[in-house]
Protein backbone atom coordinates (compact mmCIF):
# COMPACT_ATOMS: atom_id res chain seq x y z
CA UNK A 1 17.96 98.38 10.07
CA UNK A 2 20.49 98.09 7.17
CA UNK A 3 20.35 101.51 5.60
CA UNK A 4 22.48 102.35 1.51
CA UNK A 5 22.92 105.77 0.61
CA UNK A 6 22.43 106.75 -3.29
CA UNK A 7 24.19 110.18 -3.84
CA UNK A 8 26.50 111.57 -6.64
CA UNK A 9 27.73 114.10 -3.67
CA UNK A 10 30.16 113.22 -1.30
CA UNK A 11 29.50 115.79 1.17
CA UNK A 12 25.81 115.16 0.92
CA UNK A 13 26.33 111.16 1.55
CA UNK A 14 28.32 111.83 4.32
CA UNK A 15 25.59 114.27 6.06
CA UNK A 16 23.01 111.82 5.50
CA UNK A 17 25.52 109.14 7.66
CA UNK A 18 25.85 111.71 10.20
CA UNK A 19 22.01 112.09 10.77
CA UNK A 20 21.69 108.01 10.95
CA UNK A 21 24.28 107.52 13.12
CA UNK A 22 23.11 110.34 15.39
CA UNK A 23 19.49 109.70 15.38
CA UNK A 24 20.04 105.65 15.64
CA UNK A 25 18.15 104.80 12.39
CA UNK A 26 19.95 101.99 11.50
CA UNK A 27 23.62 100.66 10.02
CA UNK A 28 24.75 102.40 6.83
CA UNK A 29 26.41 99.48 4.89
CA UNK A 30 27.00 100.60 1.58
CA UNK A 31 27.33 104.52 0.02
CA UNK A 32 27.04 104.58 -3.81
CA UNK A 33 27.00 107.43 -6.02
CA UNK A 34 24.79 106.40 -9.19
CA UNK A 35 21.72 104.33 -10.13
CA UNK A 36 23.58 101.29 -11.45
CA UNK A 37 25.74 101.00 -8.31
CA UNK A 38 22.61 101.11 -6.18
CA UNK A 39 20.85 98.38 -7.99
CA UNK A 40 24.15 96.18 -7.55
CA UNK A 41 24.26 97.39 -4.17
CA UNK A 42 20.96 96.47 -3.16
CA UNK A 43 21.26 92.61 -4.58
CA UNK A 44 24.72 92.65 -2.73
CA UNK A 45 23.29 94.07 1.10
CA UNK A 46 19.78 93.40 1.02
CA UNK A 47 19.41 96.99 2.43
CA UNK A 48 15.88 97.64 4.18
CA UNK A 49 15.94 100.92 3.57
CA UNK A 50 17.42 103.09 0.43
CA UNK A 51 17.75 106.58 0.68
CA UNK A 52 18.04 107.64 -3.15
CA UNK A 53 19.01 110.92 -4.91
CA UNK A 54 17.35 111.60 -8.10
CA UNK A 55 19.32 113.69 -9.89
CA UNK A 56 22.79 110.95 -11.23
CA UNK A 57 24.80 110.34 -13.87
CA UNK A 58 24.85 106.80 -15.35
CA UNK A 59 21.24 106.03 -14.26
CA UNK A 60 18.77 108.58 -12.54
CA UNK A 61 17.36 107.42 -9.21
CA UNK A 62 13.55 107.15 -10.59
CA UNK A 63 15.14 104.48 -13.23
CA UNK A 64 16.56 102.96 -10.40
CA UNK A 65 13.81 102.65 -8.46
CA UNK A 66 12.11 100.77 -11.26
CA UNK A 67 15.02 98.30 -11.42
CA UNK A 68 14.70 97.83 -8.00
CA UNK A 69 10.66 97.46 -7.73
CA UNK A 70 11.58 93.87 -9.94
CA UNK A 71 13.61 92.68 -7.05
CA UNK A 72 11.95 89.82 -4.86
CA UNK A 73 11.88 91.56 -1.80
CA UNK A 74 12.43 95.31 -2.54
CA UNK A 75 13.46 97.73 0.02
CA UNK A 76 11.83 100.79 1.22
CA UNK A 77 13.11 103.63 -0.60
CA UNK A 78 13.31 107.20 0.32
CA UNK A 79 13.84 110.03 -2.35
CA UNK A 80 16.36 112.66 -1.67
CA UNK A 81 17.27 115.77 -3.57
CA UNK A 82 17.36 119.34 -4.25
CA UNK A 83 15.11 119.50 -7.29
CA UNK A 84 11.40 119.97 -6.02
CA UNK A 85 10.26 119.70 -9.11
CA UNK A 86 10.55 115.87 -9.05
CA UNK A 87 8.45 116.33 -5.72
CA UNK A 88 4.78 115.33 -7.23
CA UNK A 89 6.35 112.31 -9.43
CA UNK A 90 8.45 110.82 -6.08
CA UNK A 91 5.31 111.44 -4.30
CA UNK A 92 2.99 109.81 -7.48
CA UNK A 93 5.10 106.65 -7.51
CA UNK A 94 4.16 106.53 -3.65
CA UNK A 95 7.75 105.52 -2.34
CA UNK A 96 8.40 105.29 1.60
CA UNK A 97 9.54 108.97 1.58
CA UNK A 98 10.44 112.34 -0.16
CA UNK A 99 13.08 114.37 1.40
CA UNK A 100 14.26 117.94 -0.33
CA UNK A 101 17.59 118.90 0.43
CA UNK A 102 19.57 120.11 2.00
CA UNK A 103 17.96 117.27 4.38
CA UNK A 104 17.11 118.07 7.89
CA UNK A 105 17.54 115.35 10.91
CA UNK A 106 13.65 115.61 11.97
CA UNK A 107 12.75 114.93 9.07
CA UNK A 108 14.64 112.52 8.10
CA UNK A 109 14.01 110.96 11.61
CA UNK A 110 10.06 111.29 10.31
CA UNK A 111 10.17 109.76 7.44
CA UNK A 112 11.69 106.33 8.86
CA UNK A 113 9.11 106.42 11.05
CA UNK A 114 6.52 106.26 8.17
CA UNK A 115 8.82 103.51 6.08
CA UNK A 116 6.74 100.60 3.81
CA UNK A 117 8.35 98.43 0.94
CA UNK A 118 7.85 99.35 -2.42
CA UNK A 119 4.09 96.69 -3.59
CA UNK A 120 3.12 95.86 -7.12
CA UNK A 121 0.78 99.25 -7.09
CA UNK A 122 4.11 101.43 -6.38
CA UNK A 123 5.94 98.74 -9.27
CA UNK A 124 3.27 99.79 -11.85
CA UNK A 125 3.29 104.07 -11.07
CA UNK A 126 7.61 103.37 -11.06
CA UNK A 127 6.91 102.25 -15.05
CA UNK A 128 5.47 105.86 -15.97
CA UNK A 129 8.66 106.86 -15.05
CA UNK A 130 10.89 108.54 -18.21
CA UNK A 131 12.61 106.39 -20.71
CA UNK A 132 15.05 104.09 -19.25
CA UNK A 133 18.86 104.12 -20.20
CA UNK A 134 18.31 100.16 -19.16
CA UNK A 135 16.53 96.82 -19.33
CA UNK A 136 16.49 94.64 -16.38
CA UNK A 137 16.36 90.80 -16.14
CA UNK A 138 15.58 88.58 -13.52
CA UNK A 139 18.39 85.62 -14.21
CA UNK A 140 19.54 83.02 -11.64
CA UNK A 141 22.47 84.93 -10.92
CA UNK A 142 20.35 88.33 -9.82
CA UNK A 143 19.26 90.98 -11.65
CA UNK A 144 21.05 91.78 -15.00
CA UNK A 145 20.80 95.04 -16.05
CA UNK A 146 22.02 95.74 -19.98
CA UNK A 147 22.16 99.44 -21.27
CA UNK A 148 19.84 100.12 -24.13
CA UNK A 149 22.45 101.57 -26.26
CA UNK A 150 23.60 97.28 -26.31
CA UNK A 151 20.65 96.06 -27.78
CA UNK A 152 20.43 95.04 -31.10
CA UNK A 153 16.99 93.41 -31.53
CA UNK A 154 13.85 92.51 -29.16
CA UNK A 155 11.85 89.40 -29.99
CA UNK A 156 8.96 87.73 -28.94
CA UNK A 157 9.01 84.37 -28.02
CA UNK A 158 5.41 83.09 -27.22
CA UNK A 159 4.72 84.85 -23.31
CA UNK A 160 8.19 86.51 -22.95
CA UNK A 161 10.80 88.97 -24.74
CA UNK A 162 14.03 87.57 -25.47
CA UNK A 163 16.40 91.03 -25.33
CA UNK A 164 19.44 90.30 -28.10
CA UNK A 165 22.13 92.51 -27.32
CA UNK A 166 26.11 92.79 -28.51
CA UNK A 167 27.12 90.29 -25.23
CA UNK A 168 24.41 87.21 -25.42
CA UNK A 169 20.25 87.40 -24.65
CA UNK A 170 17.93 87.45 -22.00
CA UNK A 171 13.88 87.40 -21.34
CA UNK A 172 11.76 89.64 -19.80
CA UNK A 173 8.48 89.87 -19.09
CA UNK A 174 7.42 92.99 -20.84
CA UNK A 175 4.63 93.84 -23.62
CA UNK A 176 6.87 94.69 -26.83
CA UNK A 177 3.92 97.32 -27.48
CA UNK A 178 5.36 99.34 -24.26
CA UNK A 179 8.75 98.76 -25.74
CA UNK A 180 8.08 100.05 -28.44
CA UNK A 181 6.32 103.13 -27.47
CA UNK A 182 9.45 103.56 -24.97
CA UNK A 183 12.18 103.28 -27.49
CA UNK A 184 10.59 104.39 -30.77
CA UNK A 185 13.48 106.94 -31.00
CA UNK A 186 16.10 104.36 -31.14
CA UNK A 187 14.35 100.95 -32.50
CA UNK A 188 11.75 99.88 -35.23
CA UNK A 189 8.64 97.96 -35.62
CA UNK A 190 9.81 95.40 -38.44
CA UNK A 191 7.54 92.07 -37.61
CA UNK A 192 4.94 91.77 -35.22
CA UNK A 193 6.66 89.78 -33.07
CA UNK A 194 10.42 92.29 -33.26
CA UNK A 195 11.86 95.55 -32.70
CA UNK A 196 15.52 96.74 -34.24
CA UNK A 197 17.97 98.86 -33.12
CA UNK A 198 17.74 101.42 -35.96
CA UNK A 199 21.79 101.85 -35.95
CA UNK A 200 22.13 98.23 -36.07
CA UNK A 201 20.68 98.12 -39.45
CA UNK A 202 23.87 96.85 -42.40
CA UNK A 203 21.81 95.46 -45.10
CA UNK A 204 18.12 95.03 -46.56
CA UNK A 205 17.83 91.95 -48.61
CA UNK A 206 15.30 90.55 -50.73
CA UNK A 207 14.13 86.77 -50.22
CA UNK A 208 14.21 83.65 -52.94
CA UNK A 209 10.04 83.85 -51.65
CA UNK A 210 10.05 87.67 -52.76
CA UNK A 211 9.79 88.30 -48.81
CA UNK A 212 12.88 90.91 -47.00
CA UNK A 213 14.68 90.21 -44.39
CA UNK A 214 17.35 92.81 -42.03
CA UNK A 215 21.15 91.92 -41.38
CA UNK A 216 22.71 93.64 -38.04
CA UNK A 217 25.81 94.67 -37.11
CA UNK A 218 26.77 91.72 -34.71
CA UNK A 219 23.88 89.53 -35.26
CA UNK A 220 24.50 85.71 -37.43
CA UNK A 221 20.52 85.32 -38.06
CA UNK A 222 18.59 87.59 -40.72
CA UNK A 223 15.67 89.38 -38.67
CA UNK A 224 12.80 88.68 -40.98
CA UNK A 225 10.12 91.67 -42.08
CA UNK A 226 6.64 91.45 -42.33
CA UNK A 227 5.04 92.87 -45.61
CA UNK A 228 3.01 95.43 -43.98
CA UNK A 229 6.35 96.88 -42.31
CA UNK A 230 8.47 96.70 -45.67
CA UNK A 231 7.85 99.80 -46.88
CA UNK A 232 8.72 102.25 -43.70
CA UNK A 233 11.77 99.77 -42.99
CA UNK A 234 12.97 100.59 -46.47
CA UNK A 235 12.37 104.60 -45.92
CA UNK A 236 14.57 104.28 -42.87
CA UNK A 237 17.05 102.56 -44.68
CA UNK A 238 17.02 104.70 -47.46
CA UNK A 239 18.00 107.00 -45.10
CA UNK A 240 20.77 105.85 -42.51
């Protein structure tokens, strides 16, 4: 069994290795320490089993269990960490395991012995999960992850979402609604069919048709706005 540990601790990633290689769980082939570097780890092993901490910098590991519910054949993933207050939402997204620290062999030993893949049911609980710090996309080279923080604009193009951000665009398959609610902190409802990075926002121009239209900050095309949207688009940038 190939086994990757997910820990921002070094102490605590090398206990967990201990326990494996003690108890004969399995072959540790990778040790991360943050969400991102799991998710690249995982498409780079093809670990059966992930034992993740929760509490990361860079990516928390319930965001990264999300990413990593997309992938074609996910692996089983087992929570770890100190904070039981993340114990009911670990246990409501129904992953193979929940461990508190500091981790104990029998249990650990326990838990393996319970181990299931994350299904579609455990994909759907993963997306009532906080709001992400990143979008993934399934592309032919893996999965792409692209921090939110790089996305200018979010489009929809007939049964997908084409994600604009500062290096190129992707699709994904998710309802710009749910986007929407997600990010309404950082982007805005201009046209049924788009979302804009609020920040991203230079100009607010007026069309030869009487219709507006948004220029952004590293984007050629002008992001067209729907007349029912005019007026809170022009509040906000009244306001930047």
């Amino acid at each position: 069994m190939k086994i990757l540990i997910v820990d921002d601790e070094d102490l605590a990633r090398s206990r967990l290795a201990r326990f494996i290689e003690k108890a004969q769980l399995g072959e540790v082939i990778a040790s991360v320490s943050n969400g991102v570097q799991a998710i690249e780890a995982v498409e780079k092993y093809l670990p059966d089993v992930v034992l993740l901490d929760i509490q990361m910098p860079v990516m928390d590991g319930l965001e990264a269990a999300r990413h990593i519910s997309q992938i074609e054949t996910p692996p089983a993933i087992i929570f770890c960490t100190a904070y039981d207050e993340y114990a009911l939402e670990a246990f409501n997204v129904q992953a193979g395991g929940y461990l508190l620290k500091p981790v104990r062999q029998d249990d650990l030993v326990t838990v393996f012995s319970k181990l299931k893949k994350i299904n579609k049911v455990q994909a759907v609980a993963l997306n009532t999960s906080e709001r992400r710090t990143h979008i993934s996309a399934k592309t032919h080279q893996g999965l792409q992850l692209i921090p939110i923080e790089h996305i200018l604009l979010f489009k929809a193009e007939q049964k997908y979402i084409s994600v604009i951000h500062k290096d190129g665009e992707l699709l994904i398959d998710e309802p710009l609604k749910d986007l929407e609610e997600e990010f309404a902190d950082d982007f805005i409802r201009v046209h049924r069919n788009s979302l804009v990075r609020k920040t991203a926002i230079s100009g607010f121009e007026k069309n030869d048709d009487a219709s507006f239209s948004l220029r952004l900050t590293g984007y050629d095309e002008l992001v067209p706005i729907s007349r029912r949207h005019v007026a809170p688009v022009r509040k906000l940038v009244k306001a930047l």
